[in-house]
PDB file of N, CA and C in Angstrom:
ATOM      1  N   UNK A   1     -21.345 -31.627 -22.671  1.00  0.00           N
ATOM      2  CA  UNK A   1     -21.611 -30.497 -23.560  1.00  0.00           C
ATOM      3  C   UNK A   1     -22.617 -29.534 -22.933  1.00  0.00           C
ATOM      4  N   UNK A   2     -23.846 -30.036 -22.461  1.00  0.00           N
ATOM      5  CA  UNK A   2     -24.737 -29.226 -22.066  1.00  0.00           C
ATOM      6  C   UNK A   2     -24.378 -28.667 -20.901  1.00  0.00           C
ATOM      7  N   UNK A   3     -23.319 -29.491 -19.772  1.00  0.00           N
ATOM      8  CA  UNK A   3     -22.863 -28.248 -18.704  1.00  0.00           C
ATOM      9  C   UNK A   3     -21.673 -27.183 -19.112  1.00  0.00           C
ATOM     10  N   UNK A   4     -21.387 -27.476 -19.939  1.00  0.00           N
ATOM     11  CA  UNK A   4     -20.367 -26.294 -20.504  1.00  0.00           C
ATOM     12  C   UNK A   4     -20.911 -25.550 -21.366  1.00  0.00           C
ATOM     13  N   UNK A   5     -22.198 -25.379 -21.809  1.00  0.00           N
ATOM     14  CA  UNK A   5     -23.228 -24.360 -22.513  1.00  0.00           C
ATOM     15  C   UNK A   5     -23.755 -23.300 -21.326  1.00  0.00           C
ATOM     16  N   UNK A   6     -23.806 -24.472 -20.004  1.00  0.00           N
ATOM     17  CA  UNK A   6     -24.932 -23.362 -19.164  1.00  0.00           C
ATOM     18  C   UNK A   6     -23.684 -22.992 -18.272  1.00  0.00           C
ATOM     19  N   UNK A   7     -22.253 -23.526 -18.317  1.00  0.00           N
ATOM     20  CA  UNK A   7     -21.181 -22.792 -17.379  1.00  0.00           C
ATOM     21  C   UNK A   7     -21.018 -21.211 -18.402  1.00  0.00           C
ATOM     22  N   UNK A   8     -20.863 -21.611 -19.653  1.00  0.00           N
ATOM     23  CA  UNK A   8     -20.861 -20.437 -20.548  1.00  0.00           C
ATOM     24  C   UNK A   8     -21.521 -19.589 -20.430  1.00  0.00           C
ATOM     25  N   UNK A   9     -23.013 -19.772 -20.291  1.00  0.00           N
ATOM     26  CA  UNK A   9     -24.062 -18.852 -20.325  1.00  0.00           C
ATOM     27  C   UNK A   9     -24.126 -17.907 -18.625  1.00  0.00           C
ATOM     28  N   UNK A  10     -23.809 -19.005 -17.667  1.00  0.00           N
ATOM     29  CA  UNK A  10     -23.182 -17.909 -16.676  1.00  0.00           C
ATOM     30  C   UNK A  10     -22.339 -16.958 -16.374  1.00  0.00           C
ATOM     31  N   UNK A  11     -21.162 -17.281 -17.174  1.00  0.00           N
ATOM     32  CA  UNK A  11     -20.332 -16.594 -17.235  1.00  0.00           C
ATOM     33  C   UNK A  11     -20.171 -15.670 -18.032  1.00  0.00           C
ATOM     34  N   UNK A  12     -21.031 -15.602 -19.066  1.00  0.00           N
ATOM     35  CA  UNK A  12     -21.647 -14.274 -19.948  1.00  0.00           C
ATOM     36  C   UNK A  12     -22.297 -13.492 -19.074  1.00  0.00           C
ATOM     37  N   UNK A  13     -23.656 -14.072 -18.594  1.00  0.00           N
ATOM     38  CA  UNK A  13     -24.350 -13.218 -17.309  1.00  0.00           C
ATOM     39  C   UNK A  13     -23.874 -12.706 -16.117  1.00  0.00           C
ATOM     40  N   UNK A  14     -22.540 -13.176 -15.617  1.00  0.00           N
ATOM     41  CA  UNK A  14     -21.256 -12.395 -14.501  1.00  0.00           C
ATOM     42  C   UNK A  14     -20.814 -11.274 -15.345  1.00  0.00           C
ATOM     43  N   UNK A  15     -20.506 -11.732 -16.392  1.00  0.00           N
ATOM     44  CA  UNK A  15     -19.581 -10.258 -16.861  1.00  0.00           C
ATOM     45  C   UNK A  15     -20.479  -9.054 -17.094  1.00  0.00           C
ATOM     46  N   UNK A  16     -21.754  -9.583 -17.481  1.00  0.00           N
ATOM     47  CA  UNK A  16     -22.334  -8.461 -17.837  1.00  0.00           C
ATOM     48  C   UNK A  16     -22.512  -7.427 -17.021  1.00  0.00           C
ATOM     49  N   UNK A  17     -23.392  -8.328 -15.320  1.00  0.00           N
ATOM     50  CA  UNK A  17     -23.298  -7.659 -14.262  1.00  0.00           C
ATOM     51  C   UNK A  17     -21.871  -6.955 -13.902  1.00  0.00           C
ATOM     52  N   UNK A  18     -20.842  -7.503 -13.999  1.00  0.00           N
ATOM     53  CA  UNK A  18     -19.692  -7.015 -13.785  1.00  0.00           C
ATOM     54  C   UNK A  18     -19.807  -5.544 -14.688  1.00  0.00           C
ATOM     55  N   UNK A  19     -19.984  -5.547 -15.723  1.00  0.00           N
ATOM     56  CA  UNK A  19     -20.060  -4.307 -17.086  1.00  0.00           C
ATOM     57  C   UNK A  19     -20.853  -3.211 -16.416  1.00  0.00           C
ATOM     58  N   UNK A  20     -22.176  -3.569 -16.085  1.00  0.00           N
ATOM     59  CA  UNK A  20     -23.078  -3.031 -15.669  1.00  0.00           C
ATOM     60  C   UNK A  20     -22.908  -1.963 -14.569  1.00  0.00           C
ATOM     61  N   UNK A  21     -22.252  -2.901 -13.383  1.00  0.00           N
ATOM     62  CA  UNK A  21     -21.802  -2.528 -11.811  1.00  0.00           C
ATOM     63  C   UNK A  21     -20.637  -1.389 -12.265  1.00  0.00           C
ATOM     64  N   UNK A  22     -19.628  -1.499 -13.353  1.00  0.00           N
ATOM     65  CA  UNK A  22     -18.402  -0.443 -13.955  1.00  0.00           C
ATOM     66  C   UNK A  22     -19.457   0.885 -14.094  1.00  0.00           C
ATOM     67  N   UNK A  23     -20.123   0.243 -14.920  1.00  0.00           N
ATOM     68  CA  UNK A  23     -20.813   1.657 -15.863  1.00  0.00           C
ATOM     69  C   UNK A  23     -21.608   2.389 -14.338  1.00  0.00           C
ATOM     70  N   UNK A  24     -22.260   1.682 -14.095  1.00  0.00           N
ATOM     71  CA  UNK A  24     -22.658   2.677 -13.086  1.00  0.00           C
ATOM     72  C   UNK A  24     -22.066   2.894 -11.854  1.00  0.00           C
ATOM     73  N   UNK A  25     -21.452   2.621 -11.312  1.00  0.00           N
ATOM     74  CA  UNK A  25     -20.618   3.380 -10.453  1.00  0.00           C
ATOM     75  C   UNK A  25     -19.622   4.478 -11.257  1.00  0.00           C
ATOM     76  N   UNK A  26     -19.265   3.986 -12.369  1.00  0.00           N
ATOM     77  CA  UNK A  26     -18.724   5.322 -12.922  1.00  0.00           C
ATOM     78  C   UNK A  26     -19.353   6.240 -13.090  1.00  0.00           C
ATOM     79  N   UNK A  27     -20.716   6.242 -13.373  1.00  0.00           N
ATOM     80  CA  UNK A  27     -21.765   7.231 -13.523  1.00  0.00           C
ATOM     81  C   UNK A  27     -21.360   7.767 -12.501  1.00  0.00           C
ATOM     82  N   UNK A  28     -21.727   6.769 -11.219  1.00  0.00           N
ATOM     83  CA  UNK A  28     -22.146   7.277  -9.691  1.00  0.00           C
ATOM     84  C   UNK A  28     -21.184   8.005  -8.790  1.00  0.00           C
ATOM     85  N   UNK A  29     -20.282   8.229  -9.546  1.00  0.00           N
ATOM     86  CA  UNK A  29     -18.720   9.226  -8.877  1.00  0.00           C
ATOM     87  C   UNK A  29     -18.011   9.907  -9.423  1.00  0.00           C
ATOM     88  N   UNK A  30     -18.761   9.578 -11.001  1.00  0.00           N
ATOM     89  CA  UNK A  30     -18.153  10.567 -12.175  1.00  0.00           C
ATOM     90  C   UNK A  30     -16.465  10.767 -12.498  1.00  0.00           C
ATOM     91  N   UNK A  31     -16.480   9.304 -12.292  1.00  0.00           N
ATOM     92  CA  UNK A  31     -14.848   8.874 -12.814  1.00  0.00           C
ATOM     93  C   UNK A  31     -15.533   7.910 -13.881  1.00  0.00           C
ATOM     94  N   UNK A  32     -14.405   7.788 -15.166  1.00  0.00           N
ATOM     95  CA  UNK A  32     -14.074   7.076 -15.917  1.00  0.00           C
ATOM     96  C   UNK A  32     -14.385   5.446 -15.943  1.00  0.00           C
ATOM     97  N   UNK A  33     -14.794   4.555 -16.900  1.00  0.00           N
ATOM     98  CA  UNK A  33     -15.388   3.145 -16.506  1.00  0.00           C
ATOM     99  C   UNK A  33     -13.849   2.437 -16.803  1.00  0.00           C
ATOM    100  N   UNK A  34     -12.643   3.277 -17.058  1.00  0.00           N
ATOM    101  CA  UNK A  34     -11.542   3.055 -17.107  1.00  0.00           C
ATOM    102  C   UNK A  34     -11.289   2.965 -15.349  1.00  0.00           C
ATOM    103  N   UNK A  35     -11.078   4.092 -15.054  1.00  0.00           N
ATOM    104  CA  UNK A  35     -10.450   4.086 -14.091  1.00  0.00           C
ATOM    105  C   UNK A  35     -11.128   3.449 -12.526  1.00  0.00           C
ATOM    106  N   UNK A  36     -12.841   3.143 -13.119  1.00  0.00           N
ATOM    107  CA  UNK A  36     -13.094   2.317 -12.054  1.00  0.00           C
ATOM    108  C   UNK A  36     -13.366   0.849 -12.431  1.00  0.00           C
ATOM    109  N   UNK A  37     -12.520   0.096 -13.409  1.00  0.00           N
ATOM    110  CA  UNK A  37     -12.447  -0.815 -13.776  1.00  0.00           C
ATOM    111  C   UNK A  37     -11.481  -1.387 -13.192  1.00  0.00           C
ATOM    112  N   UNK A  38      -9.760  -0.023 -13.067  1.00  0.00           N
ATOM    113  CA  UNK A  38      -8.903  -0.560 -12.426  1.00  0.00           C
ATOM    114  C   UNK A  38      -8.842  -0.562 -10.865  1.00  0.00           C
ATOM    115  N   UNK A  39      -9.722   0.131 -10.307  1.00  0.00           N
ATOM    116  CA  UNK A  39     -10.237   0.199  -9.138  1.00  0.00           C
ATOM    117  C   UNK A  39     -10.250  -1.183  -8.708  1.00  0.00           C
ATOM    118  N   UNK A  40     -11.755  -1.674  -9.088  1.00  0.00           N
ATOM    119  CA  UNK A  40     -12.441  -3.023  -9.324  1.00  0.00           C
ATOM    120  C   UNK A  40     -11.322  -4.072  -8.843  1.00  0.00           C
ATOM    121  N   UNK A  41     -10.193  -4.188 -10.084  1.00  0.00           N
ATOM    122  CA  UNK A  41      -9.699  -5.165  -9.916  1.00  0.00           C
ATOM    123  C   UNK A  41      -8.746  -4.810  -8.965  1.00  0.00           C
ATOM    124  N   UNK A  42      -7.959  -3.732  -8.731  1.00  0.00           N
ATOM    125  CA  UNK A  42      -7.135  -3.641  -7.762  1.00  0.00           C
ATOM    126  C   UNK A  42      -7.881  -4.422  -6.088  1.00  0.00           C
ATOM    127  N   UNK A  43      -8.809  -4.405  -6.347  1.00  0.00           N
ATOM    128  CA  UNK A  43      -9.326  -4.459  -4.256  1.00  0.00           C
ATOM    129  C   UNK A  43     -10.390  -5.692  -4.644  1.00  0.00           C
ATOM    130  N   UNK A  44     -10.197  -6.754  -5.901  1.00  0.00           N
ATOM    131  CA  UNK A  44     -11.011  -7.693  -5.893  1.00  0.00           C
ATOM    132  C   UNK A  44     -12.214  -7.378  -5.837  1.00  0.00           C
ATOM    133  N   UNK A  45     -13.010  -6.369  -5.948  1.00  0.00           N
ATOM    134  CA  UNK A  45     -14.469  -6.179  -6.311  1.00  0.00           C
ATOM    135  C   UNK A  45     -14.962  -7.042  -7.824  1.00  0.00           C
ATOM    136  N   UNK A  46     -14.169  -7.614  -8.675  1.00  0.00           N
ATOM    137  CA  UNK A  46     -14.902  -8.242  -9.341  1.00  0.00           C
ATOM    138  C   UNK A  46     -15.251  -9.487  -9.236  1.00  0.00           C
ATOM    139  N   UNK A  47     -14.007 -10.430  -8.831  1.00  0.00           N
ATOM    140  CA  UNK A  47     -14.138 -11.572  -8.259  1.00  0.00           C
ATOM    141  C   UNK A  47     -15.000 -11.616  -6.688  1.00  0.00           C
ATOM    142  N   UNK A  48     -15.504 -10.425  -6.497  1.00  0.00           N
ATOM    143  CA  UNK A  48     -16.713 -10.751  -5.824  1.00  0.00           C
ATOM    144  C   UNK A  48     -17.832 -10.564  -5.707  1.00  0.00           C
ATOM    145  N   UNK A  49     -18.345  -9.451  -6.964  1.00  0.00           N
ATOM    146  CA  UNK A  49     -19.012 -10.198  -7.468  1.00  0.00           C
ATOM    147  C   UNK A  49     -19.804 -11.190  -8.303  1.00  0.00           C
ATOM    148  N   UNK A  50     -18.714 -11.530  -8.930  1.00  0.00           N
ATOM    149  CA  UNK A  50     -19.035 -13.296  -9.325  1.00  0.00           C
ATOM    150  C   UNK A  50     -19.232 -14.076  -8.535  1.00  0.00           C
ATOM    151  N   UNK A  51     -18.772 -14.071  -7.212  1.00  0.00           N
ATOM    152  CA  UNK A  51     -18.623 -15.054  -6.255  1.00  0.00           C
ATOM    153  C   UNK A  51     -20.003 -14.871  -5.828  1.00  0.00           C
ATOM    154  N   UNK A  52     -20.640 -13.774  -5.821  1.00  0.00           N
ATOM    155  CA  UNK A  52     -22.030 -13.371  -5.059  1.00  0.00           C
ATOM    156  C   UNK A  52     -22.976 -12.745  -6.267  1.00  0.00           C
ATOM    157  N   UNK A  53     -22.877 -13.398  -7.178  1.00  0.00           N
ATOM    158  CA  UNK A  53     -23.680 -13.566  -8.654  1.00  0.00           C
ATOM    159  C   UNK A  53     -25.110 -13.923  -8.240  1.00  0.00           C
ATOM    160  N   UNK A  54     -25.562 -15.321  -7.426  1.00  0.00           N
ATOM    161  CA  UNK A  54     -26.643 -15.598  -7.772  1.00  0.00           C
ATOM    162  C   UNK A  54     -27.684 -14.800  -6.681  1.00  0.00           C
ATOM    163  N   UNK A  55     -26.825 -13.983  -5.639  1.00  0.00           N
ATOM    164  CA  UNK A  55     -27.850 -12.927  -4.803  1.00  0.00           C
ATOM    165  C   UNK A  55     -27.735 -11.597  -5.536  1.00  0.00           C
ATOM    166  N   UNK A  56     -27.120 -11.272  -6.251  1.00  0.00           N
ATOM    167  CA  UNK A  56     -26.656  -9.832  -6.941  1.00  0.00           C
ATOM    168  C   UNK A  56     -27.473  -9.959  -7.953  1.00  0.00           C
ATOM    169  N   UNK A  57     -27.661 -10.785  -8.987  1.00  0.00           N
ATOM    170  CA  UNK A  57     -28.123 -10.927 -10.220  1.00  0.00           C
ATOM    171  C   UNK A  57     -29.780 -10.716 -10.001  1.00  0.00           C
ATOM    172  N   UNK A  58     -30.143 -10.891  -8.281  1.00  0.00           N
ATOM    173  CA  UNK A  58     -32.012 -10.687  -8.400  1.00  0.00           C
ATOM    174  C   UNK A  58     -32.121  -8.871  -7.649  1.00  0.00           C
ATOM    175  N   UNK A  59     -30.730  -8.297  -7.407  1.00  0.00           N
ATOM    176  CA  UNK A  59     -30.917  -7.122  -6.780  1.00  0.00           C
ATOM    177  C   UNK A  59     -31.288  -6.204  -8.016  1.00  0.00           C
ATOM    178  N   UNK A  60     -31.900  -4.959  -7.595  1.00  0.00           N
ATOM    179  CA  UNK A  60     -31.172  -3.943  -8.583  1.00  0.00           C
ATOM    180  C   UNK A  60     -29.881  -3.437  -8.734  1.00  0.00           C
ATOM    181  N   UNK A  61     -29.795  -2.824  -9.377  1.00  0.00           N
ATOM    182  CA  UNK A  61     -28.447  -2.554  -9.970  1.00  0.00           C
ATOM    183  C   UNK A  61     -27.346  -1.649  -9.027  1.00  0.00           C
ATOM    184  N   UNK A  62     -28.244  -0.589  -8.240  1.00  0.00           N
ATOM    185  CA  UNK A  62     -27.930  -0.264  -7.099  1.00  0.00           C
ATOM    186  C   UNK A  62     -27.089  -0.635  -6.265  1.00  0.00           C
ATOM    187  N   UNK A  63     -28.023  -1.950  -5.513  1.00  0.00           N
ATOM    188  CA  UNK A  63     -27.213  -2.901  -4.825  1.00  0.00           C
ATOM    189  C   UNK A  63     -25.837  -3.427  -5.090  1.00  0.00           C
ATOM    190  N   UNK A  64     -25.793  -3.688  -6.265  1.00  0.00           N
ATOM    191  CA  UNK A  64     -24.794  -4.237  -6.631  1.00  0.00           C
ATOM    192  C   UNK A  64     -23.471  -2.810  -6.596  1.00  0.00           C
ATOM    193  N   UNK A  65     -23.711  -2.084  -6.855  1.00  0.00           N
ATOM    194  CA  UNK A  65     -22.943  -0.923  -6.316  1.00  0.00           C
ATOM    195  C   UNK A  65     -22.379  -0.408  -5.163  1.00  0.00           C
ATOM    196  N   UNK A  66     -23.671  -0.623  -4.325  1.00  0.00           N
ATOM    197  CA  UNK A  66     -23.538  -0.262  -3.160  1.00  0.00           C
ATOM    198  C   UNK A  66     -22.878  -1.443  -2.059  1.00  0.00           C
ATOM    199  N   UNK A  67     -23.039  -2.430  -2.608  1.00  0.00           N
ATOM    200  CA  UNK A  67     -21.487  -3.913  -2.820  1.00  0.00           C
ATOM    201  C   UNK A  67     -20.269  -3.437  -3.268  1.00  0.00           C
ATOM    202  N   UNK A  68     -20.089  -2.829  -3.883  1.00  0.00           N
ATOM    203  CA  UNK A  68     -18.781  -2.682  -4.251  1.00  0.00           C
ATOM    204  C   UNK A  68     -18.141  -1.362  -3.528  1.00  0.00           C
ATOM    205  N   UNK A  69     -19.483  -0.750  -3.375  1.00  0.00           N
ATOM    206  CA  UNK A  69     -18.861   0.900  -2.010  1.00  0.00           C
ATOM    207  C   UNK A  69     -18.542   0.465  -0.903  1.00  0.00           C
ATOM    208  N   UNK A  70     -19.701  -0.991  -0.654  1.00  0.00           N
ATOM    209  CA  UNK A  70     -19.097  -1.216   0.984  1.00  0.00           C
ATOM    210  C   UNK A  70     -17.827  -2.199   0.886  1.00  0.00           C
ATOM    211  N   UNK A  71     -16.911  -2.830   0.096  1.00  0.00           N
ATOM    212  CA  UNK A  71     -16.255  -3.530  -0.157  1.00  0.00           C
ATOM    213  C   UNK A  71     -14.918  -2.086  -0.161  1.00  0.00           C
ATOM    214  N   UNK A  72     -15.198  -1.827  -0.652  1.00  0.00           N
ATOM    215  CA  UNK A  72     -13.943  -0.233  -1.081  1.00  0.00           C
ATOM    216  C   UNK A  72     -13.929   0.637   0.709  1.00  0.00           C
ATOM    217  N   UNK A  73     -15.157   0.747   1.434  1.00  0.00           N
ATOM    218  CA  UNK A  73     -15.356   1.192   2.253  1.00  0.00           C
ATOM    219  C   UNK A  73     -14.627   0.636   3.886  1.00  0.00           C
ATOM    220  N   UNK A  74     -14.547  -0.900   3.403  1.00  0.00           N
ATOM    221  CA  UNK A  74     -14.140  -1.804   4.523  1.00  0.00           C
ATOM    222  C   UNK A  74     -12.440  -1.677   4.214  1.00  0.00           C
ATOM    223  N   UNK A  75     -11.751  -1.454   3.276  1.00  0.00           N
ATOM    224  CA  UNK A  75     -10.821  -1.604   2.565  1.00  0.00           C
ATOM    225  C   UNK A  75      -9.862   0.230   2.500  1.00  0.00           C
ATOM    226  N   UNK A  76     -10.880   1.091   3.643  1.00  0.00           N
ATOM    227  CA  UNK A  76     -10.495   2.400   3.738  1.00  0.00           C
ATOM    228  C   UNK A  76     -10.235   2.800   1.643  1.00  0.00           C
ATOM    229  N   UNK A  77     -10.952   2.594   1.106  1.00  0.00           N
ATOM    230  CA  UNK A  77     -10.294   3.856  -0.120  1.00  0.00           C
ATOM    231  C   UNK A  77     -11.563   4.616  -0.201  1.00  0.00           C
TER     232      UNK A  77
END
């Protein structure tokens, strides 16, 4: 029970960052948290960063952006 409280509670704290990383890069290019949501998932930027949660989660928020530019960047879009 108690590891499926704190698998839960991580996986609340991924998405959020995930939420977070949408909203502001949408800010940060002034597209839609729609259309860089489908971004995201098209080129696996979300499943990575979940995968890279527990170094992302002590960055600022920035960082975590600028993860997902260089991920889009390596990936030519």
């Amino acid at each position: 029970m108690e590891e499926s409280v704190r698998r839960s509670s991580t996986e609340r704290e991924e998405n959020l960052l995930v939420v977070v990383a949408v909203e502001e890069y949408s800010r940060r290019h002034g597209i839609s948290a729609h259309e860089t949501l489908g971004l995201f998932l098209k080129f696996g930027i979300i499943d990575s960063i979940r995968q890279c949660y527990e170094t992302l989660h002590t960055q600022d928020i920035y960082e975590c952006v600028e993860f997902a530019e260089d991920i889009l960047k390596r990936k030519n879009v």
